[in-house]
PDB file of N, CA and C in Angstrom:
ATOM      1  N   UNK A   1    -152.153  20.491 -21.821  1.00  0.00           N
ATOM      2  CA  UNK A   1    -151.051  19.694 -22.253  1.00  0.00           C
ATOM      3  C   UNK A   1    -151.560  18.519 -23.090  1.00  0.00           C
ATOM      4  N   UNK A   2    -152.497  17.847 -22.334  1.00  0.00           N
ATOM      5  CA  UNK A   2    -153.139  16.678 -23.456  1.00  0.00           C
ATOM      6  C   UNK A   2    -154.082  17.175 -24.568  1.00  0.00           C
ATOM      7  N   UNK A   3    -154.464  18.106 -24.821  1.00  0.00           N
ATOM      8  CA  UNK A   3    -154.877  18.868 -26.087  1.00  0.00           C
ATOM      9  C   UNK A   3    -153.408  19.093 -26.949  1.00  0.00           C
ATOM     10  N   UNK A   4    -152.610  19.316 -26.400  1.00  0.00           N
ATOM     11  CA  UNK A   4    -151.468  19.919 -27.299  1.00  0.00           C
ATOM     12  C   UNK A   4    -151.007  18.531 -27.711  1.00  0.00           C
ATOM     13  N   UNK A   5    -150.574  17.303 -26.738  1.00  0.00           N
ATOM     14  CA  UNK A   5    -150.686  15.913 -27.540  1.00  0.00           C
ATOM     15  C   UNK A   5    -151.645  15.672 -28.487  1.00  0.00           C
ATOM     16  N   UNK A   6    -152.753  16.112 -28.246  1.00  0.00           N
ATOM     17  CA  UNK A   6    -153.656  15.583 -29.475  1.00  0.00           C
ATOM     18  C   UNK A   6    -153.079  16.153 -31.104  1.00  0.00           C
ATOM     19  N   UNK A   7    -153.227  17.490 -30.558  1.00  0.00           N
ATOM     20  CA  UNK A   7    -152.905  18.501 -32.135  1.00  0.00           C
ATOM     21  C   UNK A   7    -152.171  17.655 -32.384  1.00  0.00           C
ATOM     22  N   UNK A   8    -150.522  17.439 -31.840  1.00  0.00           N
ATOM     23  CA  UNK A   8    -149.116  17.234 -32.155  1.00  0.00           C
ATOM     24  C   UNK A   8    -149.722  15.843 -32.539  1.00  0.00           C
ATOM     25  N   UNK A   9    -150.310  14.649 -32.072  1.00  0.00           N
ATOM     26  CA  UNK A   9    -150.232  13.376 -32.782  1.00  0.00           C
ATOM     27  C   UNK A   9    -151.124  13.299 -33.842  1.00  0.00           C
ATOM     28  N   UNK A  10    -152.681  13.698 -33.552  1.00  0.00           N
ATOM     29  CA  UNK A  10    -153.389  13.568 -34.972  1.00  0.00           C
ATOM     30  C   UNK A  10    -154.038  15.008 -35.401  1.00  0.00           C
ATOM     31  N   UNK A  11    -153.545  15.969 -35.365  1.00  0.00           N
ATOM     32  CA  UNK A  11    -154.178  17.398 -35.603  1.00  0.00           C
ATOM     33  C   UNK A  11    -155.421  17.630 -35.333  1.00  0.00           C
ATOM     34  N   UNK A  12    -155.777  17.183 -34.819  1.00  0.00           N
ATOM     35  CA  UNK A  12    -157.368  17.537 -34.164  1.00  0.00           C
ATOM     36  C   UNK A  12    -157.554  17.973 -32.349  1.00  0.00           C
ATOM     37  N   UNK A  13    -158.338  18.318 -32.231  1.00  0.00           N
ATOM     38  CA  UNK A  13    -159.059  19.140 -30.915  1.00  0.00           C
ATOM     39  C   UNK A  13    -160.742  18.611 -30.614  1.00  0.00           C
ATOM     40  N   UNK A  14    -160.567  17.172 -30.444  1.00  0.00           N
ATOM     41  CA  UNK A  14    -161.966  16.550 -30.824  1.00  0.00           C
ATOM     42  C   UNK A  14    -162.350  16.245 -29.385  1.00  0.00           C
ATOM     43  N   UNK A  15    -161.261  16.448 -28.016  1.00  0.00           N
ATOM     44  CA  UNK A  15    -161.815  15.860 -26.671  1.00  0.00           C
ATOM     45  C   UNK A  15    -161.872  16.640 -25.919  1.00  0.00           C
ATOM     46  N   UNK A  16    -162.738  16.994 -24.916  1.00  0.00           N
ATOM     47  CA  UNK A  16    -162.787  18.040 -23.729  1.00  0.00           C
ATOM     48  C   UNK A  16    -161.481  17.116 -22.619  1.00  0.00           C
ATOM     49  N   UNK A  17    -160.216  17.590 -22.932  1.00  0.00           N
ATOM     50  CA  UNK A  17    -159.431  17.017 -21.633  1.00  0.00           C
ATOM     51  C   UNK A  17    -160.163  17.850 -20.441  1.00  0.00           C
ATOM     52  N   UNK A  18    -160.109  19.230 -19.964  1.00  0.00           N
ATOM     53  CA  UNK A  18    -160.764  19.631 -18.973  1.00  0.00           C
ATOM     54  C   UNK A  18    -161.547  18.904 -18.537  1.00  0.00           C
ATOM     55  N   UNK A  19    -163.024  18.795 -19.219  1.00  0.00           N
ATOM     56  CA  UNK A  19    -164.050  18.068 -19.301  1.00  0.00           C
ATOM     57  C   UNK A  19    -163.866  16.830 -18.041  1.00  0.00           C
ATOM     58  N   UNK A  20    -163.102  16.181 -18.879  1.00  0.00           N
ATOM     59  CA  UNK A  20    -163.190  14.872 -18.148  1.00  0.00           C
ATOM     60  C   UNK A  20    -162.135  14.677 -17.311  1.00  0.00           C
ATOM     61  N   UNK A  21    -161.217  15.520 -17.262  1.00  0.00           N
ATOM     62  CA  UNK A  21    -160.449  15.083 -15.731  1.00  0.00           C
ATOM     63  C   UNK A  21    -160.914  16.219 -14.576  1.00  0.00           C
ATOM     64  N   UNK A  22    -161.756  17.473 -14.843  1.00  0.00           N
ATOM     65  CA  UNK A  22    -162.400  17.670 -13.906  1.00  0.00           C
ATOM     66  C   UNK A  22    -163.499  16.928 -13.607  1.00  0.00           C
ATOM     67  N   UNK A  23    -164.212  16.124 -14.158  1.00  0.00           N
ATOM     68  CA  UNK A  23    -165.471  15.099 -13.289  1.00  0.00           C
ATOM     69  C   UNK A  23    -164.682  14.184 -12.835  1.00  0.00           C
ATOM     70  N   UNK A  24    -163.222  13.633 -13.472  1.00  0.00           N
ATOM     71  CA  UNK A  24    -162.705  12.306 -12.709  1.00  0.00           C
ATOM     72  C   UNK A  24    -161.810  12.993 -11.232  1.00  0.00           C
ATOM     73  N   UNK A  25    -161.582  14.138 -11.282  1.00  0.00           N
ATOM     74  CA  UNK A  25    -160.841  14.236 -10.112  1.00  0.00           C
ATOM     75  C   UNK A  25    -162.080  14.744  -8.765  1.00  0.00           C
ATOM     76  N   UNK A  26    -163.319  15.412  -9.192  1.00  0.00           N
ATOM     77  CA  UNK A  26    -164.799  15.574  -8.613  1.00  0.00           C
ATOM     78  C   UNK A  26    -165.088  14.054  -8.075  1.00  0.00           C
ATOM     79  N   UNK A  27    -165.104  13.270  -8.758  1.00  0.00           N
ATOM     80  CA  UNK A  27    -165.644  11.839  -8.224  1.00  0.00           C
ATOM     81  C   UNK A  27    -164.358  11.044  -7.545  1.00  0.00           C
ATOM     82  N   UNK A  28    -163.170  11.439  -7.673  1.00  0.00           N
ATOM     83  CA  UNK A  28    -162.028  11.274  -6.630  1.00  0.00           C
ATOM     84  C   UNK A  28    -162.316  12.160  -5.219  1.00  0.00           C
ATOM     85  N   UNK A  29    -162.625  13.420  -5.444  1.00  0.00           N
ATOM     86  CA  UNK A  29    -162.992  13.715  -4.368  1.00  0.00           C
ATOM     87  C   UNK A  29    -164.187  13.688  -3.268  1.00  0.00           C
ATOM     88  N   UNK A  30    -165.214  12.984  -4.004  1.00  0.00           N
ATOM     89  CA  UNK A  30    -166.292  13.146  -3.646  1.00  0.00           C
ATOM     90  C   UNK A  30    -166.080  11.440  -2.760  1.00  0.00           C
ATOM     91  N   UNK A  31    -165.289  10.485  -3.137  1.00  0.00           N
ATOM     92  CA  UNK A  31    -164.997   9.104  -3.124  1.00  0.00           C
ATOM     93  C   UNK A  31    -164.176   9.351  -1.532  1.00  0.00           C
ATOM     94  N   UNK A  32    -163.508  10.402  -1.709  1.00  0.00           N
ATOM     95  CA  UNK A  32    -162.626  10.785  -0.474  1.00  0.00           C
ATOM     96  C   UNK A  32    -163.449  11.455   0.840  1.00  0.00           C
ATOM     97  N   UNK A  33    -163.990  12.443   0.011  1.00  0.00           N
ATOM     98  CA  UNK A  33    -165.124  12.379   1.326  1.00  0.00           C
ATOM     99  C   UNK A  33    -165.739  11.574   2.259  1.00  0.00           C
ATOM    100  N   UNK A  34    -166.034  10.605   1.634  1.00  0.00           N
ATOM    101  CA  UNK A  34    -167.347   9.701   1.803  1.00  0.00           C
ATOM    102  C   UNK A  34    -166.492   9.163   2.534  1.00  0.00           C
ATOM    103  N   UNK A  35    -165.365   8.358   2.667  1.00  0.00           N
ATOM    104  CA  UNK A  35    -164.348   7.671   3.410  1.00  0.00           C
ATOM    105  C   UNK A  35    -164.029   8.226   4.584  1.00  0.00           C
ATOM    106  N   UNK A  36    -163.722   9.845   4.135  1.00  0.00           N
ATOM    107  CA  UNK A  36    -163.439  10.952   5.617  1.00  0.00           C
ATOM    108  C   UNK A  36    -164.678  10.724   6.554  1.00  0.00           C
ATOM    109  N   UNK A  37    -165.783  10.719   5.817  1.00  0.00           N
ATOM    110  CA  UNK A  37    -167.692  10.594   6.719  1.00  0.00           C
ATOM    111  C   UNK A  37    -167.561   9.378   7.853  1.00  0.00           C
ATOM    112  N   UNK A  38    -166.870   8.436   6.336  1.00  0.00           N
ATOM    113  CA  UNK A  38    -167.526   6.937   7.630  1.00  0.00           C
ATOM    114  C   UNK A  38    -166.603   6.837   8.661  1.00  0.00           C
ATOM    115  N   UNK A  39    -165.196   7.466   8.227  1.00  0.00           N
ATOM    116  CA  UNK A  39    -163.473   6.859   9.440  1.00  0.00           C
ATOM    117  C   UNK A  39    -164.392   7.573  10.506  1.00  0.00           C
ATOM    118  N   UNK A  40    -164.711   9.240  10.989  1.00  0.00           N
ATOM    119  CA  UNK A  40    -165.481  10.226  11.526  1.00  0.00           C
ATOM    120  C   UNK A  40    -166.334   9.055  12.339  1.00  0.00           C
ATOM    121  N   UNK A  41    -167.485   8.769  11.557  1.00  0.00           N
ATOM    122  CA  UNK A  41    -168.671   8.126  12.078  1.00  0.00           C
ATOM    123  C   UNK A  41    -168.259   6.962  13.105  1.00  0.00           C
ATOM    124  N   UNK A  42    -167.023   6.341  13.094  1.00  0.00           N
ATOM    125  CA  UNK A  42    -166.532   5.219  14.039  1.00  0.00           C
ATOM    126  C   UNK A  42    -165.741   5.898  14.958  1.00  0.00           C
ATOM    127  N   UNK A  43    -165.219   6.891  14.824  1.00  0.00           N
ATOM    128  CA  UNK A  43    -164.197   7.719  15.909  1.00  0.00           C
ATOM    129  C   UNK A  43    -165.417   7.681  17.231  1.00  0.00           C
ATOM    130  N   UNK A  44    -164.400   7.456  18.080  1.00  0.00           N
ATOM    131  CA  UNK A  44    -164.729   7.626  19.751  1.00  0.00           C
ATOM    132  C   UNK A  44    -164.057   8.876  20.078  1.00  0.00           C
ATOM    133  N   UNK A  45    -165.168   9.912  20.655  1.00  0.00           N
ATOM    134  CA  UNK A  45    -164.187  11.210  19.941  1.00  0.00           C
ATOM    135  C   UNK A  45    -163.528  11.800  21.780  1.00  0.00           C
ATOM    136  N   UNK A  46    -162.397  11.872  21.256  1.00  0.00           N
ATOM    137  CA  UNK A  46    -161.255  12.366  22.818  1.00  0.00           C
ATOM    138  C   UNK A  46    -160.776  10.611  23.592  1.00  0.00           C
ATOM    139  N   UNK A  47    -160.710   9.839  22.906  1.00  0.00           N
ATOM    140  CA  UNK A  47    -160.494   8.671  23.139  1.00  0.00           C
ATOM    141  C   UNK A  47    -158.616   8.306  23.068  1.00  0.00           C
ATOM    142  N   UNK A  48    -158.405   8.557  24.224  1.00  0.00           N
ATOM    143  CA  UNK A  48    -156.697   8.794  24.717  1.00  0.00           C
ATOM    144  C   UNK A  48    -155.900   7.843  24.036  1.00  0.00           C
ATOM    145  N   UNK A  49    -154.572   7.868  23.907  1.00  0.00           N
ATOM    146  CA  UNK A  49    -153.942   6.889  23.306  1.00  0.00           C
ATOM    147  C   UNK A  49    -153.897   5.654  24.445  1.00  0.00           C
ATOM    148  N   UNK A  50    -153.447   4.571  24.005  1.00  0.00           N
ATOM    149  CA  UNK A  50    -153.161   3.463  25.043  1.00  0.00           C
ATOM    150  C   UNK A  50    -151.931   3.863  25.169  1.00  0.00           C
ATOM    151  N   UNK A  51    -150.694   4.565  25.085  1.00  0.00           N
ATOM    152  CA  UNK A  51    -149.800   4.280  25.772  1.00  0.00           C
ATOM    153  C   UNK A  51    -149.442   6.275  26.078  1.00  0.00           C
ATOM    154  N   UNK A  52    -148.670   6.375  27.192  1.00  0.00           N
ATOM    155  CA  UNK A  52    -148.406   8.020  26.941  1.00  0.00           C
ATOM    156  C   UNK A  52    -147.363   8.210  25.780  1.00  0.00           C
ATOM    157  N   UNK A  53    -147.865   9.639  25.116  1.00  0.00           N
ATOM    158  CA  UNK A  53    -147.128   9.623  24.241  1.00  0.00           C
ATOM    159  C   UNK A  53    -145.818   9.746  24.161  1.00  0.00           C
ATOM    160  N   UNK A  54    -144.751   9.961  25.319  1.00  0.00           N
ATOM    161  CA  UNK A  54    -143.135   9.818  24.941  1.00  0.00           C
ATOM    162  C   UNK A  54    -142.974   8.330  24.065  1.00  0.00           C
ATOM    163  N   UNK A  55    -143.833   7.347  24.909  1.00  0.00           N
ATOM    164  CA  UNK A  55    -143.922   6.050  24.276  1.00  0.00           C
ATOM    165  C   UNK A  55    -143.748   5.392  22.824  1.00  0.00           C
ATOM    166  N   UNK A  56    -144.598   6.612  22.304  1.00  0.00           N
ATOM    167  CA  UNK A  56    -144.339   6.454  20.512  1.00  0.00           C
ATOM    168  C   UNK A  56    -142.758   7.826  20.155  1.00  0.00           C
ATOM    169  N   UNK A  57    -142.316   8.243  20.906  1.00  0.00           N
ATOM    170  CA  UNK A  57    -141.255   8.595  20.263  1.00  0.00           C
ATOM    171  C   UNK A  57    -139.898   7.718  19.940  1.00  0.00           C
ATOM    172  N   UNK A  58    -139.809   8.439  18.605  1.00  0.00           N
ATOM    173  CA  UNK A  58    -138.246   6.863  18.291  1.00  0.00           C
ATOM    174  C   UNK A  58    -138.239   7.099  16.741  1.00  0.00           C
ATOM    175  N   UNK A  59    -137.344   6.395  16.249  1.00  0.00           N
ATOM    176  CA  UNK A  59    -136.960   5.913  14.959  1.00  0.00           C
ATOM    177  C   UNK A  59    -138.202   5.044  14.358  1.00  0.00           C
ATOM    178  N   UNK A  60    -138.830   5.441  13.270  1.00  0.00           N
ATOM    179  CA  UNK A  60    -139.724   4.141  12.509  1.00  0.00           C
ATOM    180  C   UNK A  60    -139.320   4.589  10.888  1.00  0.00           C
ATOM    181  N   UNK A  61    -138.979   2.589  10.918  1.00  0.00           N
ATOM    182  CA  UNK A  61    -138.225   2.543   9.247  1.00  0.00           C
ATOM    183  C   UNK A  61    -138.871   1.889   8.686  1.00  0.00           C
ATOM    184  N   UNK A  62    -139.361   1.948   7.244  1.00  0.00           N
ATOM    185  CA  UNK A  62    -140.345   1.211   6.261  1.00  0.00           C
ATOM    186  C   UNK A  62    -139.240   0.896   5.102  1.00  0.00           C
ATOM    187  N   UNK A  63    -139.306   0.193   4.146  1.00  0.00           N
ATOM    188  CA  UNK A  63    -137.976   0.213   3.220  1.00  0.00           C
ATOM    189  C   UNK A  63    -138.684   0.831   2.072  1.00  0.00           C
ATOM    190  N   UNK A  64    -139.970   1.057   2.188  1.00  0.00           N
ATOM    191  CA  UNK A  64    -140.367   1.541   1.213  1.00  0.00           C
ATOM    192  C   UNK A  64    -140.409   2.976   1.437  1.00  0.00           C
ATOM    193  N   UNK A  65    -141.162   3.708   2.310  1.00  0.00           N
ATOM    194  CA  UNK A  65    -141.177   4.644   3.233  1.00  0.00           C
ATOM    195  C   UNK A  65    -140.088   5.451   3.669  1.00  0.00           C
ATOM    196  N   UNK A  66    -139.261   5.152   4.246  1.00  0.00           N
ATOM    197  CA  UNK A  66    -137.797   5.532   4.825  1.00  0.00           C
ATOM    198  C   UNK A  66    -138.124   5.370   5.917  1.00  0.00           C
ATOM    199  N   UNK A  67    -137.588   6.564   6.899  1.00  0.00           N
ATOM    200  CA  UNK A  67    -137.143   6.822   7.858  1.00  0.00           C
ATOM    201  C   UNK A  67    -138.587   8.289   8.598  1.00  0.00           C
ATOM    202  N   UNK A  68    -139.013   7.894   9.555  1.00  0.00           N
ATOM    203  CA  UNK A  68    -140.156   8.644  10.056  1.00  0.00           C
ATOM    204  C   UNK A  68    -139.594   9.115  11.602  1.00  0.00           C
ATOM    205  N   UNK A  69    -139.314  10.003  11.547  1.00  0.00           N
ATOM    206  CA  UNK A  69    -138.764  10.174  12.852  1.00  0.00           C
ATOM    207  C   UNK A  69    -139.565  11.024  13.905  1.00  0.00           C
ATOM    208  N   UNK A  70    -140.192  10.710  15.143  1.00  0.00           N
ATOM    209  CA  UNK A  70    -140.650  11.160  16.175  1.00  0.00           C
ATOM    210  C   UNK A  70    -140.510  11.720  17.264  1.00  0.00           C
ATOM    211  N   UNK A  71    -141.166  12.974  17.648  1.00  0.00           N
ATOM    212  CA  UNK A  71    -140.396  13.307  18.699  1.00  0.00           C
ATOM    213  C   UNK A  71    -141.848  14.115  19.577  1.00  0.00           C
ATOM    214  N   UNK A  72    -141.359  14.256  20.796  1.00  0.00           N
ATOM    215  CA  UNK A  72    -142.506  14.904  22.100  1.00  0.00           C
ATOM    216  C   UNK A  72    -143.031  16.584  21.087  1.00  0.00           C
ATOM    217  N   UNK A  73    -144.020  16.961  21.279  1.00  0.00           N
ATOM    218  CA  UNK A  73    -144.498  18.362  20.887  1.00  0.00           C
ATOM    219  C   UNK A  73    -145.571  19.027  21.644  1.00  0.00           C
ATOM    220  N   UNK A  74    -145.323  19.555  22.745  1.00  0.00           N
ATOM    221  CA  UNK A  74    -146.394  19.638  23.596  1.00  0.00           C
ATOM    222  C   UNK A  74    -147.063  18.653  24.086  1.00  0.00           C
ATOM    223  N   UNK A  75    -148.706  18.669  23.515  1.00  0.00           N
ATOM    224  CA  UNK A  75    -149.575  17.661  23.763  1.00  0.00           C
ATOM    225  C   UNK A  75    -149.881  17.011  22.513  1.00  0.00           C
ATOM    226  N   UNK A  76    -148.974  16.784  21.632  1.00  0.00           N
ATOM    227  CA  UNK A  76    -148.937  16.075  20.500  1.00  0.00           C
ATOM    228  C   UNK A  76    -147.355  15.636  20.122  1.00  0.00           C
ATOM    229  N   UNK A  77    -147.254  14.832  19.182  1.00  0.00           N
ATOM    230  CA  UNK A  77    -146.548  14.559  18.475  1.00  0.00           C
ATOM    231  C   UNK A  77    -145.212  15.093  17.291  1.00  0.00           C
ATOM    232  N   UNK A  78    -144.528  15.572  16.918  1.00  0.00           N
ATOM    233  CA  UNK A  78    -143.920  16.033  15.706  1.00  0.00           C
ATOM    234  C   UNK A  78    -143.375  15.142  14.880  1.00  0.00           C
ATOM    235  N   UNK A  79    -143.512  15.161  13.447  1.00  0.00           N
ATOM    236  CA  UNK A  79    -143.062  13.878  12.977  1.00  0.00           C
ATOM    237  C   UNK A  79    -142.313  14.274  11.916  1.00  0.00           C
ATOM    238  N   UNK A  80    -140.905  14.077  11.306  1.00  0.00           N
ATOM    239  CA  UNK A  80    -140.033  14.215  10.271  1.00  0.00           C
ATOM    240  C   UNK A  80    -139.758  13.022   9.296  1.00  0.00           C
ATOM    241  N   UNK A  81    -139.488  13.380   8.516  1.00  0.00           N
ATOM    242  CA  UNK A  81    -139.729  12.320   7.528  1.00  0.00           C
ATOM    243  C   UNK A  81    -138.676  12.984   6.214  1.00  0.00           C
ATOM    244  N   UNK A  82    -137.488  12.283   6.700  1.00  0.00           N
ATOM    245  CA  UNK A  82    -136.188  12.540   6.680  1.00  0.00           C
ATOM    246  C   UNK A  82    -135.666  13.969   6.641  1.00  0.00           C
ATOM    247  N   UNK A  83    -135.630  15.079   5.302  1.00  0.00           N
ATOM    248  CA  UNK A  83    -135.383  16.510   6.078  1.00  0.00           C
ATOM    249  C   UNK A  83    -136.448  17.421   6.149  1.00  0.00           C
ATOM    250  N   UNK A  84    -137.908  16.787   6.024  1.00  0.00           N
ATOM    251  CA  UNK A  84    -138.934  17.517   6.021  1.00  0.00           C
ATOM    252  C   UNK A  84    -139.793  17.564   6.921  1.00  0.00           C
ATOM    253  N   UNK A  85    -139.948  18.508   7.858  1.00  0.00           N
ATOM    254  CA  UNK A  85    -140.961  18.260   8.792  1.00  0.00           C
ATOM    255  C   UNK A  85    -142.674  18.086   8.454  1.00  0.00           C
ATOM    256  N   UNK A  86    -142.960  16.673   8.564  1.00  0.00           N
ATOM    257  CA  UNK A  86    -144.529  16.092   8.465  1.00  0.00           C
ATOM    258  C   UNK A  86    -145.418  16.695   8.412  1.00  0.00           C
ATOM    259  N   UNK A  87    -145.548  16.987   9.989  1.00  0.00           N
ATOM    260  CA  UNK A  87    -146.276  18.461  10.705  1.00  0.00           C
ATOM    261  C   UNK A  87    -146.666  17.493  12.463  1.00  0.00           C
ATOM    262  N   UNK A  88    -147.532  18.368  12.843  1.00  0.00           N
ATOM    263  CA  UNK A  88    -147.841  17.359  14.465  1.00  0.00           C
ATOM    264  C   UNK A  88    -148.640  16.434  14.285  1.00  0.00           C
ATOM    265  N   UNK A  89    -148.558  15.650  15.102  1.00  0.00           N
ATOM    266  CA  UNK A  89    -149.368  14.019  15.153  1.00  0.00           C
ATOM    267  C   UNK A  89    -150.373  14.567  16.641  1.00  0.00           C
ATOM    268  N   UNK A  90    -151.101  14.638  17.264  1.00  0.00           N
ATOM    269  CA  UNK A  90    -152.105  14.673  17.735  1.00  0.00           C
ATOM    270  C   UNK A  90    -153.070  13.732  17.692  1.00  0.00           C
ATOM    271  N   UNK A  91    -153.608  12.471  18.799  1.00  0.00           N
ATOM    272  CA  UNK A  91    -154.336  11.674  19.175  1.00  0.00           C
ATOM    273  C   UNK A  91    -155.584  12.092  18.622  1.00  0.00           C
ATOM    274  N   UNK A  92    -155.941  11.032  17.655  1.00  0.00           N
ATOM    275  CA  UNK A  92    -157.321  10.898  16.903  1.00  0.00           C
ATOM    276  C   UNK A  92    -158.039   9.981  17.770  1.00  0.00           C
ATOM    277  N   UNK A  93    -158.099   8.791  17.498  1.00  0.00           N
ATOM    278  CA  UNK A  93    -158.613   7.651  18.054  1.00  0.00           C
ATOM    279  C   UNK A  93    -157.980   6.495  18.291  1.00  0.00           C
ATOM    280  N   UNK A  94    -157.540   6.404  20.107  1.00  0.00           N
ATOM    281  CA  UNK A  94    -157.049   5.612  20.495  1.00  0.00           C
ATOM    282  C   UNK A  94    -155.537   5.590  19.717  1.00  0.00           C
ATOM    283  N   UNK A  95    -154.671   4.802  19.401  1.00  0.00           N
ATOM    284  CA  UNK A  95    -153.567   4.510  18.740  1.00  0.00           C
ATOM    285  C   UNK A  95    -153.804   5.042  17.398  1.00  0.00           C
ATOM    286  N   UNK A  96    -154.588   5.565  16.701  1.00  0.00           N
ATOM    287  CA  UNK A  96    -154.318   6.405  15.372  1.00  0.00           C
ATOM    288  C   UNK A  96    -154.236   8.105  15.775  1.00  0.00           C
ATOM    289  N   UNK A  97    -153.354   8.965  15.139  1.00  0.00           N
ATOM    290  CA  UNK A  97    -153.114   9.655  15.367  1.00  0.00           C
ATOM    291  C   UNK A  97    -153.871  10.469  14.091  1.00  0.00           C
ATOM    292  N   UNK A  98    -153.734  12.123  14.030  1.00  0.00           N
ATOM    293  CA  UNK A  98    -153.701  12.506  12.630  1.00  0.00           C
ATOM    294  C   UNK A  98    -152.878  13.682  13.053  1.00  0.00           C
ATOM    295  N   UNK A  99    -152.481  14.016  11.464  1.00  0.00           N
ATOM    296  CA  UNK A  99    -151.407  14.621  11.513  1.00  0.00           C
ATOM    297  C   UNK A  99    -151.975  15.751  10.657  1.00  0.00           C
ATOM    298  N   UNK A 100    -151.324  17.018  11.113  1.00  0.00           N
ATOM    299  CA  UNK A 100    -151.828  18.426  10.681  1.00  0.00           C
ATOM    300  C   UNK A 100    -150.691  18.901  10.184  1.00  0.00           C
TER     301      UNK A 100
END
């Protein structure tokens, strides 16, 4: 698409778009990794929530966000987020959850 902007504004084919938004989205991911390594490296791993989980079920509203809605799922969480289901919340570490 940004090759076809190029032609269409100055008739030329002079830039690797591929090129360079596959190394910028490679070093986005590689940036993401490294973040996934260290959160990992501080996890206390099977480290229970502080409260049982019916506890976090309920209404949570952000105005930016909307509406996050929670509910019991076995031994995890389910989380909606207005007509789309999230997926399950499952105890990561302590009061952070992650969601699958």
């Amino acid at each position: 698409m940004l090759s076809a902007f190029d032609l269409f504004l100055d008739g030329k084919l002079d830039r690797d778009w591929s090129g360079e938004l596959r190394a910028f989205f490679d070093e986005q991911r590689a940036k993401a990794d490294a973040e996934l390594a260290a959160l990992e490296s501080k996890r206390v791993s099977d480290a229970p929530p502080s409260l049982p989980l019916a506890r976090y079920v309920g209404r949570y509203e952000d105005p930016l966000a909307g509406t996050v809605e929670c509910s019991l799922d076995g031994d995890g969480l389910r989380l909606r987020w207005g007509r789309l289901v999230v997926g399950r919340a499952t105890p990561w570490n302590y009061d952070t959850f992650r969601v699958d």
